[in-house]
PDB file of N, CA and C in Angstrom:
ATOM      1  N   UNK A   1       2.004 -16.165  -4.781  1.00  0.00           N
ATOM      2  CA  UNK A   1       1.595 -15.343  -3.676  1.00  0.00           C
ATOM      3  C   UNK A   1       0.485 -14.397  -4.139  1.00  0.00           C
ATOM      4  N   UNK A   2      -0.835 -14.357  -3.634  1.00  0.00           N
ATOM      5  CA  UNK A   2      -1.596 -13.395  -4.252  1.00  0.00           C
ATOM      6  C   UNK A   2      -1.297 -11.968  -3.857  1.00  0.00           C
ATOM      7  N   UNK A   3      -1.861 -11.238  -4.515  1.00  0.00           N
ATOM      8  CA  UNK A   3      -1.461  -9.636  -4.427  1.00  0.00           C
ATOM      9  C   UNK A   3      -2.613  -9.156  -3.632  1.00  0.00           C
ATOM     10  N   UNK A   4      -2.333  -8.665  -2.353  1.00  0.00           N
ATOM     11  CA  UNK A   4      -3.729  -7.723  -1.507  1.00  0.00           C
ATOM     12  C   UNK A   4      -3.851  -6.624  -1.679  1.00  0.00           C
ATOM     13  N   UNK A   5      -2.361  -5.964  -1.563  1.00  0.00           N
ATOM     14  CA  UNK A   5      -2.359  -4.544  -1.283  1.00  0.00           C
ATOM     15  C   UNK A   5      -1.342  -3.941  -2.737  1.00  0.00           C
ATOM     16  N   UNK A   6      -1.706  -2.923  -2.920  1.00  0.00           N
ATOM     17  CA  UNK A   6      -1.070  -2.095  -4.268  1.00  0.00           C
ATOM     18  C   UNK A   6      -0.211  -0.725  -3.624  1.00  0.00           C
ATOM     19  N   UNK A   7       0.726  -1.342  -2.519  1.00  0.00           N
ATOM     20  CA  UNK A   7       1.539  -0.435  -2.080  1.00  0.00           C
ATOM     21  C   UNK A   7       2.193   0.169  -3.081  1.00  0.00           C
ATOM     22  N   UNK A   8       3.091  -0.755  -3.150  1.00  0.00           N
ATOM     23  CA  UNK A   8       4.687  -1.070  -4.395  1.00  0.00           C
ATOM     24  C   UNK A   8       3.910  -0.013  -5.620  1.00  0.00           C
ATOM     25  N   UNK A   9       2.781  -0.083  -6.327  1.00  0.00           N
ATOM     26  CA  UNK A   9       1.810   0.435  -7.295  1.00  0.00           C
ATOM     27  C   UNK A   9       2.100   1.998  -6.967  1.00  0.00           C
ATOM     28  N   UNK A  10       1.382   2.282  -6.160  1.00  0.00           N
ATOM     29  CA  UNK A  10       1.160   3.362  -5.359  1.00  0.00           C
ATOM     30  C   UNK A  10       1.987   4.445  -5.538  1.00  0.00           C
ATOM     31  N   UNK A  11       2.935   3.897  -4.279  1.00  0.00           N
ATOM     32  CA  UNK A  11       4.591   4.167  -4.170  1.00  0.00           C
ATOM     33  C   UNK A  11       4.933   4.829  -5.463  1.00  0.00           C
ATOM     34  N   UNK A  12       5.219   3.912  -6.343  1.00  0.00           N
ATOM     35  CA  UNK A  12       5.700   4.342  -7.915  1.00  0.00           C
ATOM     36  C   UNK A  12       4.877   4.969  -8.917  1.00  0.00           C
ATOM     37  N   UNK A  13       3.740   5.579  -8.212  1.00  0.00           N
ATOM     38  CA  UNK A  13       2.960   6.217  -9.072  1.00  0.00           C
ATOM     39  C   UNK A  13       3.301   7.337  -8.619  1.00  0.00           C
ATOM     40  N   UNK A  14       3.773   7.506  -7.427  1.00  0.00           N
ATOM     41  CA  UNK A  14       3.789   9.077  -6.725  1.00  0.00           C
ATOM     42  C   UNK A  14       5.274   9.050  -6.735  1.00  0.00           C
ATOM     43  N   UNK A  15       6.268   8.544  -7.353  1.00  0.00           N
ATOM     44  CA  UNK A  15       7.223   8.548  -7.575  1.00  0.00           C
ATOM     45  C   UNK A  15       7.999   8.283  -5.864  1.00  0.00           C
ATOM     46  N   UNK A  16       7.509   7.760  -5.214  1.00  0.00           N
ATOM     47  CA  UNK A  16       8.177   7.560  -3.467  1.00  0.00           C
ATOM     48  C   UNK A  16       8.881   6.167  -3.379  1.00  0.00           C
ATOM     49  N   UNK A  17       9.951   6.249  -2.530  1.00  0.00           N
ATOM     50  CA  UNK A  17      10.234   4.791  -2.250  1.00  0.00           C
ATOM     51  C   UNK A  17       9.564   4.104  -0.991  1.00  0.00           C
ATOM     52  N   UNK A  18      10.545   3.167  -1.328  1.00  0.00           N
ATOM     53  CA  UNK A  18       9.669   2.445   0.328  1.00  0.00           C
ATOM     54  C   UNK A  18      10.666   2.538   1.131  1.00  0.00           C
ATOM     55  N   UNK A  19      11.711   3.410   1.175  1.00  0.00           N
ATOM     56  CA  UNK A  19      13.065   3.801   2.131  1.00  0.00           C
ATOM     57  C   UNK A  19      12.190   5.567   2.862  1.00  0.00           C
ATOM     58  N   UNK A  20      11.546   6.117   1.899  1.00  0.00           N
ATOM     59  CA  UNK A  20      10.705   7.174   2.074  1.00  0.00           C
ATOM     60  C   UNK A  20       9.494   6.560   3.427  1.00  0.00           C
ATOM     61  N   UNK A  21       8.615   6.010   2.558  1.00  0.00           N
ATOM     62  CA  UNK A  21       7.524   5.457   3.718  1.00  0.00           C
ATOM     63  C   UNK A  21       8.015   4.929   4.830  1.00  0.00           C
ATOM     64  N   UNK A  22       9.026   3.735   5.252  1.00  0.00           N
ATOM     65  CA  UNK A  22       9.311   3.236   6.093  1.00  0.00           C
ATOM     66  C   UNK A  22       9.877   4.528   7.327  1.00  0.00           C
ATOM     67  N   UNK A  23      10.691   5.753   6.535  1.00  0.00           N
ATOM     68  CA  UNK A  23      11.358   6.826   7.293  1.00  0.00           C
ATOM     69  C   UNK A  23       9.818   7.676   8.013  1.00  0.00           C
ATOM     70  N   UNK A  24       9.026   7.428   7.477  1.00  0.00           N
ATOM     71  CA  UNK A  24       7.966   8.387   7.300  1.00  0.00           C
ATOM     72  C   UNK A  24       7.037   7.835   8.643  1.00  0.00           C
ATOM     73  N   UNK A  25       6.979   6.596   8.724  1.00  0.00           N
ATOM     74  CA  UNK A  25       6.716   6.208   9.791  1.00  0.00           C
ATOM     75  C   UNK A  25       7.194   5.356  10.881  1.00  0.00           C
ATOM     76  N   UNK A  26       8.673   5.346  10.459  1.00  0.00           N
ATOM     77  CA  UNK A  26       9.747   5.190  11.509  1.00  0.00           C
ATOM     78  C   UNK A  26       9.546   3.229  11.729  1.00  0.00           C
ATOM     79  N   UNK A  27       9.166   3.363  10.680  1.00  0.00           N
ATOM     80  CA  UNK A  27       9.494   1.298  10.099  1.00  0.00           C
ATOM     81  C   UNK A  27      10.735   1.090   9.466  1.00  0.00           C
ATOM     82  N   UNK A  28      11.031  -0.184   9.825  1.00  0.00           N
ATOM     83  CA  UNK A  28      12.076  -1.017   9.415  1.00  0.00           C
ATOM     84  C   UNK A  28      12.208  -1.443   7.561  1.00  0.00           C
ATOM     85  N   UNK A  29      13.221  -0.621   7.063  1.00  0.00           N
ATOM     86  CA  UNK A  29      12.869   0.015   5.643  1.00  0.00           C
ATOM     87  C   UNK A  29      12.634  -1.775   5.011  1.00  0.00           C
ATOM     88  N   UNK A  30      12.828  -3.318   5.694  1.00  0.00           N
ATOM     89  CA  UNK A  30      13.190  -4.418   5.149  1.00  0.00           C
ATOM     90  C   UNK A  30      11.229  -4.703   5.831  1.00  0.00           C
ATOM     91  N   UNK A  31      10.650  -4.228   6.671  1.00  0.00           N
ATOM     92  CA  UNK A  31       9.265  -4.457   7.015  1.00  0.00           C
ATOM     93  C   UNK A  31       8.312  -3.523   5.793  1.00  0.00           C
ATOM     94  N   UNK A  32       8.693  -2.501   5.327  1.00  0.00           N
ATOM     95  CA  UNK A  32       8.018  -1.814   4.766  1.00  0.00           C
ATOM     96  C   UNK A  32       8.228  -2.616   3.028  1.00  0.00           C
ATOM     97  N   UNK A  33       9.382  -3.114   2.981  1.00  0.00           N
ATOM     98  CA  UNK A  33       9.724  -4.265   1.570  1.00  0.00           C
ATOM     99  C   UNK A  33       8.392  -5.348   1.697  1.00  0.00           C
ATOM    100  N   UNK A  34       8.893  -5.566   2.355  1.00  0.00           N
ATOM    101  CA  UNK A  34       7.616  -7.039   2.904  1.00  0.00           C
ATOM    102  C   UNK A  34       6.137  -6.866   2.368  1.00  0.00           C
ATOM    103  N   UNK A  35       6.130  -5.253   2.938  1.00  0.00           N
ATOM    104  CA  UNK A  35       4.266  -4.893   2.311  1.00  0.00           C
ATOM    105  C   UNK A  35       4.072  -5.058   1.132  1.00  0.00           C
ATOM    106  N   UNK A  36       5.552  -4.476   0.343  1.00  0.00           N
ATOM    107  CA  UNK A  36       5.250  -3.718  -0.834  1.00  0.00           C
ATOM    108  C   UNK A  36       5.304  -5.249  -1.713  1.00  0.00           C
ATOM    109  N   UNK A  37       5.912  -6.171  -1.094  1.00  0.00           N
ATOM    110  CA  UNK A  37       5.738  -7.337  -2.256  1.00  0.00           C
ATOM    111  C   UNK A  37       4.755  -8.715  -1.525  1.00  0.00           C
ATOM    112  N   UNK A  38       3.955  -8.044  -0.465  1.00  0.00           N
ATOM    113  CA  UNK A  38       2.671  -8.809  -0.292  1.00  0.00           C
ATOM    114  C   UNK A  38       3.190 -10.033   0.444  1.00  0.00           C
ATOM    115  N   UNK A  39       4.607  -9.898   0.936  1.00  0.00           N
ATOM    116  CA  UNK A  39       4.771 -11.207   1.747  1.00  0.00           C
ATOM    117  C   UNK A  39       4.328 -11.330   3.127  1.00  0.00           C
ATOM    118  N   UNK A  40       3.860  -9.810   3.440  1.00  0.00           N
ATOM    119  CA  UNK A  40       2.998  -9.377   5.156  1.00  0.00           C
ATOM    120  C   UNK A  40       2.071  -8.210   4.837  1.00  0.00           C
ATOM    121  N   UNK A  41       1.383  -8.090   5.525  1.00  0.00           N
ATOM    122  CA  UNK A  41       0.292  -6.832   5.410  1.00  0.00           C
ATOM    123  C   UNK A  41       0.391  -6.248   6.670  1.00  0.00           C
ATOM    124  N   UNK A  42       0.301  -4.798   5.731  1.00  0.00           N
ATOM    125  CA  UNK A  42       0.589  -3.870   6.697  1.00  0.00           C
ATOM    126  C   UNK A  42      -0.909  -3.681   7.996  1.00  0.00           C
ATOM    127  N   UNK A  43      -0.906  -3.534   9.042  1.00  0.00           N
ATOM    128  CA  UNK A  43      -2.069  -3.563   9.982  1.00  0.00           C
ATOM    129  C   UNK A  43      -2.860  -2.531   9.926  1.00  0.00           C
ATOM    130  N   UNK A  44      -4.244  -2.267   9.677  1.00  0.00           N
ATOM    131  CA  UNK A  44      -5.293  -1.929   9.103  1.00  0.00           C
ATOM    132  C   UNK A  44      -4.780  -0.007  10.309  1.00  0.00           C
ATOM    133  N   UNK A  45      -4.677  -0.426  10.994  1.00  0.00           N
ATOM    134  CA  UNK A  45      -4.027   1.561  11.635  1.00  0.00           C
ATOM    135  C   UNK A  45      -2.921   1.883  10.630  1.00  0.00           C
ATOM    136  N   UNK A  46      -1.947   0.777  10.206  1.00  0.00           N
ATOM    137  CA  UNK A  46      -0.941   0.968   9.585  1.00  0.00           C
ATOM    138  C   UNK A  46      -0.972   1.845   8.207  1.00  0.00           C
ATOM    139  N   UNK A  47      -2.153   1.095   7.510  1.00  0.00           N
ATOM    140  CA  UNK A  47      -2.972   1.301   6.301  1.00  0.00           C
ATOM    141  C   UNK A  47      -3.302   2.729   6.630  1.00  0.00           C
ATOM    142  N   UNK A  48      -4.166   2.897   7.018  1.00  0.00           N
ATOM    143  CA  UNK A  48      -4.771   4.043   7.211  1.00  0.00           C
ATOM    144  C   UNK A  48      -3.506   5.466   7.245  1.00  0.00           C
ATOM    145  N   UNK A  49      -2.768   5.242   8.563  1.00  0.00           N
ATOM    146  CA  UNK A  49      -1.654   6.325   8.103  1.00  0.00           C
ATOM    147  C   UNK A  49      -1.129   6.529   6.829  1.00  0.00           C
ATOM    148  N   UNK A  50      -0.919   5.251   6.107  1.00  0.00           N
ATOM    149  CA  UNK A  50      -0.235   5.078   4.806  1.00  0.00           C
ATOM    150  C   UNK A  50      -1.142   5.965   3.843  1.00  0.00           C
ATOM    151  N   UNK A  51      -2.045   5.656   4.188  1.00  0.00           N
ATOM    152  CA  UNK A  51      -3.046   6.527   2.928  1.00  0.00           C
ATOM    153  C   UNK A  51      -2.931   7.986   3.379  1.00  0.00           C
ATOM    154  N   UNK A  52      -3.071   8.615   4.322  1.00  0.00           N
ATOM    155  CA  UNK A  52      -3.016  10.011   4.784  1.00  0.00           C
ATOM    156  C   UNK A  52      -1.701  10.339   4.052  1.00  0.00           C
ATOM    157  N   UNK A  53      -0.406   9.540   4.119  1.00  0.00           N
ATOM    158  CA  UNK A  53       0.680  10.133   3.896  1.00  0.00           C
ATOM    159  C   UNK A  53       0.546  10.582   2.305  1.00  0.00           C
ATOM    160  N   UNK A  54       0.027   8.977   1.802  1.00  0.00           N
ATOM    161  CA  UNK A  54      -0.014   9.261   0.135  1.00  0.00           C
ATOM    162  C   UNK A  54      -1.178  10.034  -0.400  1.00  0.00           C
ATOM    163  N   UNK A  55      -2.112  10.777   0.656  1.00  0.00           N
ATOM    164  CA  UNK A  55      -3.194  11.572   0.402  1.00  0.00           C
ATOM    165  C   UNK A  55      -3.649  10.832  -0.944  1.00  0.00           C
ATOM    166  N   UNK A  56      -4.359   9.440  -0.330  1.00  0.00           N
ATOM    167  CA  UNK A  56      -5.209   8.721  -1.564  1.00  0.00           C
ATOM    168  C   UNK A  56      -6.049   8.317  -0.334  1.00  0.00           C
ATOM    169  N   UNK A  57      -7.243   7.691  -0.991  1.00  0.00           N
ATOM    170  CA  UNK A  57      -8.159   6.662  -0.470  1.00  0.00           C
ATOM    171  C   UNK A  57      -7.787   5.127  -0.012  1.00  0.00           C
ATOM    172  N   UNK A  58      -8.014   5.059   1.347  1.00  0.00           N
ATOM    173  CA  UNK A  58      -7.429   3.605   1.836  1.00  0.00           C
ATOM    174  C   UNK A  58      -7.325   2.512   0.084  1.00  0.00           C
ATOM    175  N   UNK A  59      -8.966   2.616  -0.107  1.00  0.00           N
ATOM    176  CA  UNK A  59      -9.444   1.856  -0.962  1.00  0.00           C
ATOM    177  C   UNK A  59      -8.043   1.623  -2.292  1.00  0.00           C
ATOM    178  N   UNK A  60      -7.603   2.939  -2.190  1.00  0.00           N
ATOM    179  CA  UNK A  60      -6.503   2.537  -3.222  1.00  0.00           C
ATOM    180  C   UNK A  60      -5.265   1.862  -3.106  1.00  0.00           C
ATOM    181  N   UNK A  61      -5.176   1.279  -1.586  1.00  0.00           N
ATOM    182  CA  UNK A  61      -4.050   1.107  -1.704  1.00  0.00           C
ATOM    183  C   UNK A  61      -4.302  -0.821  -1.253  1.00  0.00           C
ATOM    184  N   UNK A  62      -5.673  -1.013  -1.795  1.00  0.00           N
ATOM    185  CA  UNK A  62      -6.074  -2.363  -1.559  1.00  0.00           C
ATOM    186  C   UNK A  62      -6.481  -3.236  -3.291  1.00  0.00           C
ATOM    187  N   UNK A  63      -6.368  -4.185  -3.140  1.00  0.00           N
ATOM    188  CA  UNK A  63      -6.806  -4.984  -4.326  1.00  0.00           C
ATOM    189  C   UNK A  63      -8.218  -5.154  -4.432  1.00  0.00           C
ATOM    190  N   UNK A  64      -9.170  -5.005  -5.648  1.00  0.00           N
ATOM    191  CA  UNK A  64     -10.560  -4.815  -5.246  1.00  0.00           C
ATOM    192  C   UNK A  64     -10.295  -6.794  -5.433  1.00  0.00           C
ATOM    193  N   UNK A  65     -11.700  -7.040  -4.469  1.00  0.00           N
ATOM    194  CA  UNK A  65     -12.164  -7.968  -4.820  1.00  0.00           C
ATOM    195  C   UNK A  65     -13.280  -8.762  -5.743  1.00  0.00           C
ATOM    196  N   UNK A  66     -13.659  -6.970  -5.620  1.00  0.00           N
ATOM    197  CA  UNK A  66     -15.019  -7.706  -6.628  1.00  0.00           C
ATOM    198  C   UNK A  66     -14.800  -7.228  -8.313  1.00  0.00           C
ATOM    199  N   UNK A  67     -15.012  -7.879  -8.833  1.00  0.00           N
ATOM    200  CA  UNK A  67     -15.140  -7.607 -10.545  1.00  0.00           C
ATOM    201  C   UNK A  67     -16.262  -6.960 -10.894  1.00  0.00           C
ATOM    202  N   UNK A  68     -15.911  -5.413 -11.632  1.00  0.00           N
ATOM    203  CA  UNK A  68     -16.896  -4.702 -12.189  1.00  0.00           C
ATOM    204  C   UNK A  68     -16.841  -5.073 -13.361  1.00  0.00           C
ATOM    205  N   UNK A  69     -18.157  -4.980 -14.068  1.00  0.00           N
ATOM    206  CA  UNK A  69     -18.698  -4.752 -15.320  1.00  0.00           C
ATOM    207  C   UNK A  69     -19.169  -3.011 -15.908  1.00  0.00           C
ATOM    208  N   UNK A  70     -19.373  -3.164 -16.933  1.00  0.00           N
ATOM    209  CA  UNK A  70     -19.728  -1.860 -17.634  1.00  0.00           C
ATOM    210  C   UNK A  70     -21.371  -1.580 -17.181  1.00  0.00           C
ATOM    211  N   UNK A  71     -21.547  -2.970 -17.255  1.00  0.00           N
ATOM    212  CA  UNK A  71     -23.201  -2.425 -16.827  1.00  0.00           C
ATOM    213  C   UNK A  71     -23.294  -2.234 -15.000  1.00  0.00           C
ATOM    214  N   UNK A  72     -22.373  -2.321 -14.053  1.00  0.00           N
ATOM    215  CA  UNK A  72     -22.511  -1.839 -12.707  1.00  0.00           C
ATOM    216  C   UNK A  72     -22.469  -0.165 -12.575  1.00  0.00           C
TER     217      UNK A  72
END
């Protein structure tokens, strides 16, 4: 399964669960599982709240696609 989103990452960097987020925006704590292991994506309004909550940048809570180098 490829990895899109770096919820689950996130989450455990800020020490939160996903019983926290799901309460936080009144999701189904087994829909908010789903994000965190990339078997559904959360919907791009969805995203966006998510980042306000975790006061990060959308961008962080996505997989980059492009490969940096040292010389970019």
């Amino acid at each position: 399964m490829k990895q899109i989103n770096r919820l689950k990452v996130v989450l455990a960097e800020q020490n939160k669960t996903g019983k926290w987020l799901a309460d936080s925006l009144n999701k189904d704590v087994a829909t908010v599982s789903r994000w965190c292991s990339n078997v559904i994506q959360p919907p791009l309004k969805i995203l966006f709240k998510i980042a306000e909550l975790l006061d990060v940048d959308i961008r962080d809570l996505l997989v980059s696609t492009k490969k940096y180098t040292k010389d970019d």
